[in-house]
N, C-alpha and C. Protein backbone atom coordinates (compact mmCIF):
# COMPACT_ATOMS: atom_id res chain seq x y z
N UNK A 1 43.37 -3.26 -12.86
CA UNK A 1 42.37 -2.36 -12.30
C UNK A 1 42.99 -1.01 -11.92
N UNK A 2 44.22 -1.08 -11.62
CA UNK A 2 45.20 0.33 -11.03
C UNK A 2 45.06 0.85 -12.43
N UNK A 3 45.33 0.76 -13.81
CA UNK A 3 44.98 1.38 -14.42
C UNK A 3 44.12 2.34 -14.69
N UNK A 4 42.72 1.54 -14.76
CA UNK A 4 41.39 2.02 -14.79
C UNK A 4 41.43 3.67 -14.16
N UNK A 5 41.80 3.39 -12.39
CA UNK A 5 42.00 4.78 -11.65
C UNK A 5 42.92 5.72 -11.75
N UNK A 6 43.78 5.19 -12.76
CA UNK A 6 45.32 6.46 -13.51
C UNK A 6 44.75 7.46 -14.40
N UNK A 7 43.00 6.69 -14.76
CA UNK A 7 41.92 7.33 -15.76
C UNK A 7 41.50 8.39 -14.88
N UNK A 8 40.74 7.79 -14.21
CA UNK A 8 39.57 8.90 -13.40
C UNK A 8 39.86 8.92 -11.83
N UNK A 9 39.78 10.53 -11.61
CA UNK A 9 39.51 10.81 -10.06
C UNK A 9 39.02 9.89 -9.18
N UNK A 10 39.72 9.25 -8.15
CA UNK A 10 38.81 8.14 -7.41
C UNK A 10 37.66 8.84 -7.08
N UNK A 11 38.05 10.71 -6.05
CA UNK A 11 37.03 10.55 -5.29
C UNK A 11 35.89 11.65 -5.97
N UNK A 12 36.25 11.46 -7.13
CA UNK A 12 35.31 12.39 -8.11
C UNK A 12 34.38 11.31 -8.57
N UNK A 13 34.86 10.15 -9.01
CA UNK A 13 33.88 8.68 -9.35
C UNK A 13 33.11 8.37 -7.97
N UNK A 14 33.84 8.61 -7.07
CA UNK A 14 32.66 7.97 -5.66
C UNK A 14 31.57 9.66 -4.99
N UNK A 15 32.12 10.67 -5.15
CA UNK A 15 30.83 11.50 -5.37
C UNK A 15 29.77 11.61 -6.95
N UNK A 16 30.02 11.51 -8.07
CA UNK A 16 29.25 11.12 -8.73
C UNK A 16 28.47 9.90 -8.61
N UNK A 17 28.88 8.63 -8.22
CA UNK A 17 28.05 7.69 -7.66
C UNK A 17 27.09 7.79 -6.32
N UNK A 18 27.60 8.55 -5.56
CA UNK A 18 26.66 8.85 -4.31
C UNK A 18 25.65 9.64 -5.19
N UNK A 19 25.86 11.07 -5.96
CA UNK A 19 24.96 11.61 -6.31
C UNK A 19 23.99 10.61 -7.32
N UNK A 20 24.41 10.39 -7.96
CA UNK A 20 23.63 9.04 -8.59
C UNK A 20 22.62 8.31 -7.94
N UNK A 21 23.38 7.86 -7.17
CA UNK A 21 22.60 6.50 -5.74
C UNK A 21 21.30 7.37 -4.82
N UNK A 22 21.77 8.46 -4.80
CA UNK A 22 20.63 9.30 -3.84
C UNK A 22 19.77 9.70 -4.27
N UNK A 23 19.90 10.34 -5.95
CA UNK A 23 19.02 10.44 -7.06
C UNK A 23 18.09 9.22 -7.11
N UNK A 24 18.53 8.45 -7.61
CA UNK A 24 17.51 6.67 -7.83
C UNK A 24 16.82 6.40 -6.55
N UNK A 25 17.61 6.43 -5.33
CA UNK A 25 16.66 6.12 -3.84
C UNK A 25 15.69 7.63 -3.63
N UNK A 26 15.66 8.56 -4.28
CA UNK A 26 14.85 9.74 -3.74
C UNK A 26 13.67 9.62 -5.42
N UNK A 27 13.81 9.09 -6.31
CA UNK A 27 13.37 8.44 -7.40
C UNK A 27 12.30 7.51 -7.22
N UNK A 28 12.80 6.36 -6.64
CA UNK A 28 12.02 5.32 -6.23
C UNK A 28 11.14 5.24 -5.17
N UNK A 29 11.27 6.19 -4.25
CA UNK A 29 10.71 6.64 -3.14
C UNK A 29 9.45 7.11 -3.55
N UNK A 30 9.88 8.49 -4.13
CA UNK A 30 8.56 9.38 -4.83
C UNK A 30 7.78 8.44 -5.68
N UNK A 31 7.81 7.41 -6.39
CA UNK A 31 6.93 6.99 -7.02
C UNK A 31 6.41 5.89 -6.09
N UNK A 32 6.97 5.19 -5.16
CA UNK A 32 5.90 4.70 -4.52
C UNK A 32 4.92 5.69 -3.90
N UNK A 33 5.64 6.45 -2.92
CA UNK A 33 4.93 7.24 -2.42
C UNK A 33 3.13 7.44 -3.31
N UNK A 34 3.43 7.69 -4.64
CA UNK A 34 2.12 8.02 -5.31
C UNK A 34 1.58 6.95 -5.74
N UNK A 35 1.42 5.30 -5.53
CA UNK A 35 1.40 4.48 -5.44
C UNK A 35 -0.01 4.35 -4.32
N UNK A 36 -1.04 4.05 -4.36
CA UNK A 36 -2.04 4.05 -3.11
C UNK A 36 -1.77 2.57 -2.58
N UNK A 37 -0.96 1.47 -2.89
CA UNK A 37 -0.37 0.66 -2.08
C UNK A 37 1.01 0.83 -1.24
N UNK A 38 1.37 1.28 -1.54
CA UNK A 38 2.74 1.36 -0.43
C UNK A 38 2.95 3.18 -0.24
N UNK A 39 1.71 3.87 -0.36
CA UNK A 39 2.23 5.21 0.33
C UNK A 39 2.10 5.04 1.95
N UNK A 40 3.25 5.15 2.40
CA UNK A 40 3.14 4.66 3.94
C UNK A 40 2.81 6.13 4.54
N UNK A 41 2.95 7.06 4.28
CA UNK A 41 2.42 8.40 5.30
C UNK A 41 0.85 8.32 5.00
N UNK A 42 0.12 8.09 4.33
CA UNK A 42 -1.18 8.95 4.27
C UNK A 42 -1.92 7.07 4.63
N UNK A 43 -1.18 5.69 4.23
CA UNK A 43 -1.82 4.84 4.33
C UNK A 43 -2.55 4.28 3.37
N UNK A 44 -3.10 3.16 2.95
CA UNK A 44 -3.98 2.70 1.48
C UNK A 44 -5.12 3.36 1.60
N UNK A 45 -5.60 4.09 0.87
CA UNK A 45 -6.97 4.39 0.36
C UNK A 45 -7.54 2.85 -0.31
N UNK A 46 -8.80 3.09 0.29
CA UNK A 46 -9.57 2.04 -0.12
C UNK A 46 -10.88 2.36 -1.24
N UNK A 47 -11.06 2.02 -2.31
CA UNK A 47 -11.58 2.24 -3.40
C UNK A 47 -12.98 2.33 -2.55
N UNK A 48 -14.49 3.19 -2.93
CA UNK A 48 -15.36 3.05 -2.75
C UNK A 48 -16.18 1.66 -3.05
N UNK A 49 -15.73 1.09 -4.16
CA UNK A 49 -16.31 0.24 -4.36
C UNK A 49 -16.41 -1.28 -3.95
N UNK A 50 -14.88 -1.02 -3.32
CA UNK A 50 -14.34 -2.15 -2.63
C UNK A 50 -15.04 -2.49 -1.26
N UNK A 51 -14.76 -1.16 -0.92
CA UNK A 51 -15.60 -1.39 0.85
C UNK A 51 -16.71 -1.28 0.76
N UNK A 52 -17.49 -1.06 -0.47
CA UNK A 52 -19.47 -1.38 -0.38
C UNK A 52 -19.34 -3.18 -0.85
N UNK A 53 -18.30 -3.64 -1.34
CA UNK A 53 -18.58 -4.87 -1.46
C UNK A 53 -18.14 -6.23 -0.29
N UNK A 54 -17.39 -5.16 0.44
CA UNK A 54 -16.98 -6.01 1.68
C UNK A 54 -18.01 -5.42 3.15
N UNK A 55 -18.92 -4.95 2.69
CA UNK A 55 -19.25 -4.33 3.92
C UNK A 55 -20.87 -6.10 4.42
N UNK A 56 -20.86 -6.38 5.51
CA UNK A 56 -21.57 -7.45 6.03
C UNK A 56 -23.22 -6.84 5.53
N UNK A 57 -23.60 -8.30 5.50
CA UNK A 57 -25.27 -8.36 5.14
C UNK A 57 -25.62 -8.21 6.24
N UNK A 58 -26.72 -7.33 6.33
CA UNK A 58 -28.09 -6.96 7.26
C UNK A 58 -28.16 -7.74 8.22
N UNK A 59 -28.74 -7.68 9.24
CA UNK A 59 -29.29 -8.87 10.06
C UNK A 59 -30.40 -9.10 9.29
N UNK A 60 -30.76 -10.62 9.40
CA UNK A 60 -32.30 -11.48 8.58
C UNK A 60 -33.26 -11.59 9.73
N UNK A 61 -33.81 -10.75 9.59
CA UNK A 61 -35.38 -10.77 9.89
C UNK A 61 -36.15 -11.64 9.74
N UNK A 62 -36.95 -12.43 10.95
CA UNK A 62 -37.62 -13.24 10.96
C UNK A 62 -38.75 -12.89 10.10
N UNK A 63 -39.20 -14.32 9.41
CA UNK A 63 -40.84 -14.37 8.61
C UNK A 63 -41.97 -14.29 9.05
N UNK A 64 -42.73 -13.66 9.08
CA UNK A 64 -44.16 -13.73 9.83
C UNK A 64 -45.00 -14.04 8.87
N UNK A 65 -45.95 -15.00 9.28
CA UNK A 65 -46.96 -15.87 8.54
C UNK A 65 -48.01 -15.68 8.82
């Protein structure tokens, strides 16, 4: 493995990997973010259609005869 690093800059390989690593976590972030399930600042939007189908039935009115 001491080889390997006689190749390359240690601390030139461990700032290219940070830049890397921060890239992919600022990557993965932004696409949840636009995600309407896990955007945690603005919260789930709930489809219109969803909440007219969850919304409770009327009260039932008695029959008059």
């Amino acid at each position: 493995m001491w080889r390997v690093w006689r190749l390359y800059d240690p601390l030139r390989a461990m700032v290219v990997q940070g830049i890397f690593l921060f890239g992919l976590a600022a990557m993965i972030h932004l696409i949840l973010l636009s995600t309407n399930k896990f955007n945690w600042l603005d919260g789930a939007k709930k489809a219109p259609a969803a909440a007219a189908q969850n919304a409770p039935l009327p009260a039932a009115t008695p029959k008059s005869s």
